[in-house]
N, C-alpha and C. Protein backbone atom coordinates (compact mmCIF):
# COMPACT_ATOMS: atom_id res chain seq x y z
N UNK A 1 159.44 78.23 81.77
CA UNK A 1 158.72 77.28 80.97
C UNK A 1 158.33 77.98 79.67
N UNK A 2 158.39 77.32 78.76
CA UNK A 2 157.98 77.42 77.22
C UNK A 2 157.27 76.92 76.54
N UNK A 3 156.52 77.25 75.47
CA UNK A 3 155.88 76.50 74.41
C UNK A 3 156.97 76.33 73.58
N UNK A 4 156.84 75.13 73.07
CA UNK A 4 157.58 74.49 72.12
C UNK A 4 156.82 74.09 71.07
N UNK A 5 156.10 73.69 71.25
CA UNK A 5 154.87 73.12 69.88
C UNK A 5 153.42 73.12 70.76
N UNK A 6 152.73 73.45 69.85
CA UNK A 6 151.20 73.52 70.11
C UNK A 6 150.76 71.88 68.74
N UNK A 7 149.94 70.70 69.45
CA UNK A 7 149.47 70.03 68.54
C UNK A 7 148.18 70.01 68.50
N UNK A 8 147.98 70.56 67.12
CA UNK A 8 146.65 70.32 66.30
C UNK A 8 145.37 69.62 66.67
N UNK A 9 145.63 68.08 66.54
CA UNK A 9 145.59 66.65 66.28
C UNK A 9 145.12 66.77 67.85
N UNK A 10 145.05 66.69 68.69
CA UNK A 10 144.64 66.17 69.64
C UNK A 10 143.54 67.18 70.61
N UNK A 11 142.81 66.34 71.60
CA UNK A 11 141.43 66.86 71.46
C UNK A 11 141.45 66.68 73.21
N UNK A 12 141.26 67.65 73.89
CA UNK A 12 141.25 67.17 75.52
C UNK A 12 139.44 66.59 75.43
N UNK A 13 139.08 65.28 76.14
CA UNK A 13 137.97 64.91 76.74
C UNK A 13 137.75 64.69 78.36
N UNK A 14 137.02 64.36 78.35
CA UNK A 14 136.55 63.83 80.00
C UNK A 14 136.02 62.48 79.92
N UNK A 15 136.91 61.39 79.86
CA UNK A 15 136.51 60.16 80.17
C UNK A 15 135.51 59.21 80.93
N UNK A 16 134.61 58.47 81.52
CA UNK A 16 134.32 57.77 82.45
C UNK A 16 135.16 56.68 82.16
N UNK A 17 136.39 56.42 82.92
CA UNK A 17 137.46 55.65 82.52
C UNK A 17 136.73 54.37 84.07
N UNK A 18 136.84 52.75 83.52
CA UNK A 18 136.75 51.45 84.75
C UNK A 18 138.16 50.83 85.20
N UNK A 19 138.17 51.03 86.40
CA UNK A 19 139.92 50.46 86.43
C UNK A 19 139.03 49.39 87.78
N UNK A 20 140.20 48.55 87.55
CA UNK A 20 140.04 47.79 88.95
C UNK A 20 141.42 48.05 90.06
N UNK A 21 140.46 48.17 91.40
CA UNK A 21 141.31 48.77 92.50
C UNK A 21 140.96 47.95 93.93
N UNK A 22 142.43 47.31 94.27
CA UNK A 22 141.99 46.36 95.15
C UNK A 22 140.49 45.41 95.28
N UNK A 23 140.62 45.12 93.90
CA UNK A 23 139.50 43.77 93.54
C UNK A 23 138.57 44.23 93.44
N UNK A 24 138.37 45.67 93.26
CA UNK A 24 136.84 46.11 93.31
C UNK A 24 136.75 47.22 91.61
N UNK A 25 135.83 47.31 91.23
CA UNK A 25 135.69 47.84 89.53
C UNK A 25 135.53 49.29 89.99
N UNK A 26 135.76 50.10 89.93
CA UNK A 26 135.19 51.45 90.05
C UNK A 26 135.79 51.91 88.68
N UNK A 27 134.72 53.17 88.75
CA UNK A 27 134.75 53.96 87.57
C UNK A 27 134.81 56.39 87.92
N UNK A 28 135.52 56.45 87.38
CA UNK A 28 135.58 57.92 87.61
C UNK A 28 135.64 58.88 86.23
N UNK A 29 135.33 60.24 86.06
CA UNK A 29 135.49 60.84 85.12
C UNK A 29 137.24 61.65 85.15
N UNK A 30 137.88 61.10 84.07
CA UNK A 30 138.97 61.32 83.78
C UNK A 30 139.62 62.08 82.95
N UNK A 31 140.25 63.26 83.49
CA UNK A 31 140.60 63.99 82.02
C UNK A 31 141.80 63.24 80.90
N UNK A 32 141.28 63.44 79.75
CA UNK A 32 142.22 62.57 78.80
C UNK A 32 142.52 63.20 78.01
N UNK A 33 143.17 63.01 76.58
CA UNK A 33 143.63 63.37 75.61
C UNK A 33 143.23 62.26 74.38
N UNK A 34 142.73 62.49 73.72
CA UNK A 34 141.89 61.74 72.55
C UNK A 34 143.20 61.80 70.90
N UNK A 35 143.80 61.10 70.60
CA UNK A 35 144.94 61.51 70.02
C UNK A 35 144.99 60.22 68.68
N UNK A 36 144.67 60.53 67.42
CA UNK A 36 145.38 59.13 66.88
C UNK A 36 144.09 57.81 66.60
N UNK A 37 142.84 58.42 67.44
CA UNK A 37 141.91 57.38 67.70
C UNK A 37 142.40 56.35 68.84
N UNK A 38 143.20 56.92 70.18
CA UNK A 38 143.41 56.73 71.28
C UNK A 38 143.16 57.67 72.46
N UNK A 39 142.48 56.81 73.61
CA UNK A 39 142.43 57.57 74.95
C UNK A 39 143.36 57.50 75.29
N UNK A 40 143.92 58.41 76.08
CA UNK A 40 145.40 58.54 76.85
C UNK A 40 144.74 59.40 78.28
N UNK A 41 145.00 58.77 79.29
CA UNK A 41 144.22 59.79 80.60
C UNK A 41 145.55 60.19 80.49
N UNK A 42 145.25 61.37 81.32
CA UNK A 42 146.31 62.60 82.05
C UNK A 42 146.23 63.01 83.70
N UNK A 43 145.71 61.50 84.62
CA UNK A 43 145.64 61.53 85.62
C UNK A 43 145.44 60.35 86.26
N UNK A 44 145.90 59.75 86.81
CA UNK A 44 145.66 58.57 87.57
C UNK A 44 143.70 58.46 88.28
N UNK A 45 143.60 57.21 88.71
CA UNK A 45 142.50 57.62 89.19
C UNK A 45 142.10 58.12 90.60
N UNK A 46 143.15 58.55 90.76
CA UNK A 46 142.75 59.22 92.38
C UNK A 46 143.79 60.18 92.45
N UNK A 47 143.79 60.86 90.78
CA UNK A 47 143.64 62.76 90.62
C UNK A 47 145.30 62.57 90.05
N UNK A 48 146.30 62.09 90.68
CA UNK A 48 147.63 62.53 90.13
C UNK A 48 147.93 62.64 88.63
N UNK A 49 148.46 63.89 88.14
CA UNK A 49 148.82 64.13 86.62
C UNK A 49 149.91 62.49 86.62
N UNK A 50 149.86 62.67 85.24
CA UNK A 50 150.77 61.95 84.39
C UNK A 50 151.29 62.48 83.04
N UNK A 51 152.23 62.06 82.76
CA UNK A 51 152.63 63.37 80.85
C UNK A 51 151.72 61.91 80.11
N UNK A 52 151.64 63.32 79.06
CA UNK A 52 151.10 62.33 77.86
C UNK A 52 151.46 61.32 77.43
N UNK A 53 151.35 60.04 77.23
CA UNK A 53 152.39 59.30 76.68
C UNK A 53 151.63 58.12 75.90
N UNK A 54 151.83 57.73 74.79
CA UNK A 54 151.16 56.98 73.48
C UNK A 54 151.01 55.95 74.39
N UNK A 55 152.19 55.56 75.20
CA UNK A 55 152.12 54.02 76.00
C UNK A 55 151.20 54.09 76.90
N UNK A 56 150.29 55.09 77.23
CA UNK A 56 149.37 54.71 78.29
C UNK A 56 148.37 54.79 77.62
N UNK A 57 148.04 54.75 76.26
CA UNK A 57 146.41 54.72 75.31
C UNK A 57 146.18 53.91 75.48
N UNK A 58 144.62 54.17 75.50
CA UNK A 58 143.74 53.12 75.67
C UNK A 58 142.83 53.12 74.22
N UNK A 59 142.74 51.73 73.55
CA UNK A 59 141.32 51.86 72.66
C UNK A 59 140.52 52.24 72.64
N UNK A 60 139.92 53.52 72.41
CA UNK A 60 138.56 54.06 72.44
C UNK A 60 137.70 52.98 71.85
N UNK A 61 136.91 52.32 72.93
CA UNK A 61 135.58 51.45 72.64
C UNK A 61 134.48 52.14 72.23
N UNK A 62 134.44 53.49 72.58
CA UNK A 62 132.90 53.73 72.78
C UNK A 62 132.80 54.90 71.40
N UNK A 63 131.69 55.44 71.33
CA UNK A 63 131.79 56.01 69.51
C UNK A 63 131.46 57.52 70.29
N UNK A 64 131.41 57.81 71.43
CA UNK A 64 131.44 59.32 72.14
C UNK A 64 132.83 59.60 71.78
């Protein structure tokens, strides 16, 4: 494995991301990537990685 590019521009956070799961709202702290003035998690909510990817941003609502 290699580095290929290191980017600048983007900022790791810790989310309190709300998903709904089998009809019920829960909420967990999520590691993300803050990129663009988009959340992007980097884990499902019950822990599995995911790659970065623009298509899974979310609108940052909140001004944290």
């Amino acid at each position: 494995m290699k580095v290929l590019k290191v980017l600048e521009d983007v900022e790791l956070v810790i989310a309190d991301l709300e998903v709904m799961l089998n009809d019920n709202v829960r909420h967990s702290p999520t590691l993300c990537a803050r990129y663009d003035g988009k959340i992007i998690p980097l884990n499902t909510p019950d822990g599995r990685p995911v790659l970065m990817s623009v298509e899974n941003a979310i609108d940052s609502e909140c001004d944290a």
